[in-house]
C-alpha atoms as a PDB file:
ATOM      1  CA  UNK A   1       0.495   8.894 -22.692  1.00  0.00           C
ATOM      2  CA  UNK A   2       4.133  10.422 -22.613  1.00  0.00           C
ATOM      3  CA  UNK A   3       7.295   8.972 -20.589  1.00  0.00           C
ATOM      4  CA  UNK A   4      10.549  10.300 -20.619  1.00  0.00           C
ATOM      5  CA  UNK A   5      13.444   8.897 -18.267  1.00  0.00           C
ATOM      6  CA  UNK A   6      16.229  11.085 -16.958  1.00  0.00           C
ATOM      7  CA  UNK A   7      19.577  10.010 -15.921  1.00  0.00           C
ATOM      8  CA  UNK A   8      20.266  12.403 -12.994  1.00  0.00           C
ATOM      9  CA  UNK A   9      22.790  12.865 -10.430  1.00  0.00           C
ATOM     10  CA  UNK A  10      20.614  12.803  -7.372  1.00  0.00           C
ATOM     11  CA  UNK A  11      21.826  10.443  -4.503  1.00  0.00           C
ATOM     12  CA  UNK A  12      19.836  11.715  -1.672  1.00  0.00           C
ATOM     13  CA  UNK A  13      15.837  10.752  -0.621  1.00  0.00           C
ATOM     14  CA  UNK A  14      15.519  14.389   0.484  1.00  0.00           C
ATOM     15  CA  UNK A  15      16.180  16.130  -2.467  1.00  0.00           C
ATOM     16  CA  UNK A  16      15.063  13.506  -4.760  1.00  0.00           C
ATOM     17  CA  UNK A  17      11.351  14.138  -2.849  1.00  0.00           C
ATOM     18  CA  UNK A  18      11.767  17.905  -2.760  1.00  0.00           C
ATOM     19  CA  UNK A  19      12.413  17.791  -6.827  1.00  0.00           C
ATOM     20  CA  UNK A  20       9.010  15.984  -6.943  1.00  0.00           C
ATOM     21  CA  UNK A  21       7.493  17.937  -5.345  1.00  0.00           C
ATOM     22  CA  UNK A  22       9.091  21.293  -7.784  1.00  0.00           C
ATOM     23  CA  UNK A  23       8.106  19.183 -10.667  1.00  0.00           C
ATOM     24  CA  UNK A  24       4.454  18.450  -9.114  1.00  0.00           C
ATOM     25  CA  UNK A  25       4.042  22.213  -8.307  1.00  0.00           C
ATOM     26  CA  UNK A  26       5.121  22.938 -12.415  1.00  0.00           C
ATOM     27  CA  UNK A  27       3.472  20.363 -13.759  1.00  0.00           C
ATOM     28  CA  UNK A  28      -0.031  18.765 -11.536  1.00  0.00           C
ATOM     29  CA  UNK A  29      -0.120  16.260 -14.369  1.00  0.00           C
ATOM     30  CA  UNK A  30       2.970  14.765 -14.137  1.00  0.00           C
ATOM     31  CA  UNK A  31       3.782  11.653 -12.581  1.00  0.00           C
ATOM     32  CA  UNK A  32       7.075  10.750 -11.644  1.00  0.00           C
ATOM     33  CA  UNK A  33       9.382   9.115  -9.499  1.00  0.00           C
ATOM     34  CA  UNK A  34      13.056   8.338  -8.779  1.00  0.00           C
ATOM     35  CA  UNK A  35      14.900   5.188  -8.628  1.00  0.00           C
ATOM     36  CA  UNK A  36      17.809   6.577  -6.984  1.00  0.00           C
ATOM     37  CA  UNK A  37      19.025   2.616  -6.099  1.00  0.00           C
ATOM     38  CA  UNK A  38      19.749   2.418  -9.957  1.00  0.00           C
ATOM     39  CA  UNK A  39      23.126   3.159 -11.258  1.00  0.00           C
ATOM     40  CA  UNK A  40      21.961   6.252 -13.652  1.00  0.00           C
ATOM     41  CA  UNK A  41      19.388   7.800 -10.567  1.00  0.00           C
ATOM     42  CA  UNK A  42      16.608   7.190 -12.536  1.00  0.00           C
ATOM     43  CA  UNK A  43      13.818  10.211 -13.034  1.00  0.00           C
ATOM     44  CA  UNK A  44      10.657   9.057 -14.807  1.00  0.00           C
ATOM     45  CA  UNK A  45       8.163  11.269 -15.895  1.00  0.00           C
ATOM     46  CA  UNK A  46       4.528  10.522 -17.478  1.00  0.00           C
ATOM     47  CA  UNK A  47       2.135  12.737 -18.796  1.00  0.00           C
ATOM     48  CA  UNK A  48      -1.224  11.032 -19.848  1.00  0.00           C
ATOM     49  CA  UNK A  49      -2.460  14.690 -21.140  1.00  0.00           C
ATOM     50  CA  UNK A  50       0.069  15.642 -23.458  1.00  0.00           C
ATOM     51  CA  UNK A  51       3.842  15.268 -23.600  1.00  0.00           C
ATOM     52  CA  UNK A  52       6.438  15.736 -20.809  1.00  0.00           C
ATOM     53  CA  UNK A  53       8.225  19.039 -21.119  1.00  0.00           C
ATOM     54  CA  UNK A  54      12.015  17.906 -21.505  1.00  0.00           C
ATOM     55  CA  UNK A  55      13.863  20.584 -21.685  1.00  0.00           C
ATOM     56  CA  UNK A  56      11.854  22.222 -18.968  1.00  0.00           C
ATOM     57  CA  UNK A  57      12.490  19.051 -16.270  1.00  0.00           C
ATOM     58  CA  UNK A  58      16.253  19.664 -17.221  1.00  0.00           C
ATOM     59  CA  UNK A  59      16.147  23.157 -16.991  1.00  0.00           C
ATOM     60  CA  UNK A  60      14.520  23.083 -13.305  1.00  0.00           C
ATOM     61  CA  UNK A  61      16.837  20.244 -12.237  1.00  0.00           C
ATOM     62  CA  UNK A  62      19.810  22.699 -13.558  1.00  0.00           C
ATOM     63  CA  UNK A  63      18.303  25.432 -11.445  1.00  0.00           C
ATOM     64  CA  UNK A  64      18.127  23.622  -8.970  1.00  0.00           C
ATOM     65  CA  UNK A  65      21.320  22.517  -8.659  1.00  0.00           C
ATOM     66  CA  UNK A  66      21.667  18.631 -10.452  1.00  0.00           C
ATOM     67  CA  UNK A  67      21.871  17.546 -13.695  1.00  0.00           C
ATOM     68  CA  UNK A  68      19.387  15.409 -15.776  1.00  0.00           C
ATOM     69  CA  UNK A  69      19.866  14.059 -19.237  1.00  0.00           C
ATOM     70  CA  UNK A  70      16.776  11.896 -21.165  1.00  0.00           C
ATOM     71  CA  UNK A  71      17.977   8.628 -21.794  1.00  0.00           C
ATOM     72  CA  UNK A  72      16.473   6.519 -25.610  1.00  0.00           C
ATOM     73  CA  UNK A  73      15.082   3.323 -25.122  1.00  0.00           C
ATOM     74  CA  UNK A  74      17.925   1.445 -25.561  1.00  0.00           C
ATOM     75  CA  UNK A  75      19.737   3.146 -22.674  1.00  0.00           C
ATOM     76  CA  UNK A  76      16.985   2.724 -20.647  1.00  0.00           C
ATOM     77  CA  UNK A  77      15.921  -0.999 -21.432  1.00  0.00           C
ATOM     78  CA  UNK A  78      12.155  -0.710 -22.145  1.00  0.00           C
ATOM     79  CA  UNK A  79      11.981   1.100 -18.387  1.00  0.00           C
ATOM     80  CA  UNK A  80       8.506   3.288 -20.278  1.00  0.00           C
ATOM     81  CA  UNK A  81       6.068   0.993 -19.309  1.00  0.00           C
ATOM     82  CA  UNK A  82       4.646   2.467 -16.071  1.00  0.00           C
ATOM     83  CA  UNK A  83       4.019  -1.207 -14.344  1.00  0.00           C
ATOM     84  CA  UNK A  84       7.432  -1.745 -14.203  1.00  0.00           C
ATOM     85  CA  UNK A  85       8.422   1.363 -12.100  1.00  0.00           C
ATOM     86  CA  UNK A  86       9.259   0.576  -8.431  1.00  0.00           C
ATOM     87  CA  UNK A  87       6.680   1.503  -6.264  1.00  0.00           C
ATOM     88  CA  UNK A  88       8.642   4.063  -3.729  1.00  0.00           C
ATOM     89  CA  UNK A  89       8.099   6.369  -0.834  1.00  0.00           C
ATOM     90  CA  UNK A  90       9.248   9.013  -3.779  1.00  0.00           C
ATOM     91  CA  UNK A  91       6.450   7.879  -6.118  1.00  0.00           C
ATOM     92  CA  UNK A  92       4.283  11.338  -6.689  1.00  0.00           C
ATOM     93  CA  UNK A  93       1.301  10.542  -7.567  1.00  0.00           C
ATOM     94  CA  UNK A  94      -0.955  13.873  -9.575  1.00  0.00           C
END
């Protein structure tokens, strides 16, 4: 299993759950959701197949208009583990 957080500069519900649902239509395997109440607009995406495509999720959110930039895990504080991801009406399950 693969998880890569993005800092992103989405602020809206709408286009945070149409970017989920780009993403979802890329990549079926993908989980991911937003945490757009945190201060960096958290993206997190998990593969449990292979790795997540970075460059690709920063490319599409380019395209598509925002920005997104993978934060390490000390910007991020540990936020990998799956469990601890809020549990949102933007959650997209595969």
């Amino acid at each position: 299993m693969t998880v890569e957080v993005f800092k992103t500069n989405v602020t809206d519900s709408a286009d945070a759950t149409w970017l989920l649902s780009c993403i979802h239509a890329r990549f079926p395997e993908y989980k991911t959701n937003f945490a757009l109440d945190d201060c960096d607009r958290i993206l997190r995406v998990q593969c449990n197949t292979g790795f997540v495509h970075t460059q690709a999720i920063i490319r599409l959110m380019s395209d598509s208009g925002f920005s997104a930039i993978v934060l390490s895990d000390d910007d991020n504080n540990g936020g990998n583990d799956p469990s601890s991801w809020p549990h949102t009406v933007l959650e997209l399950l595969g």
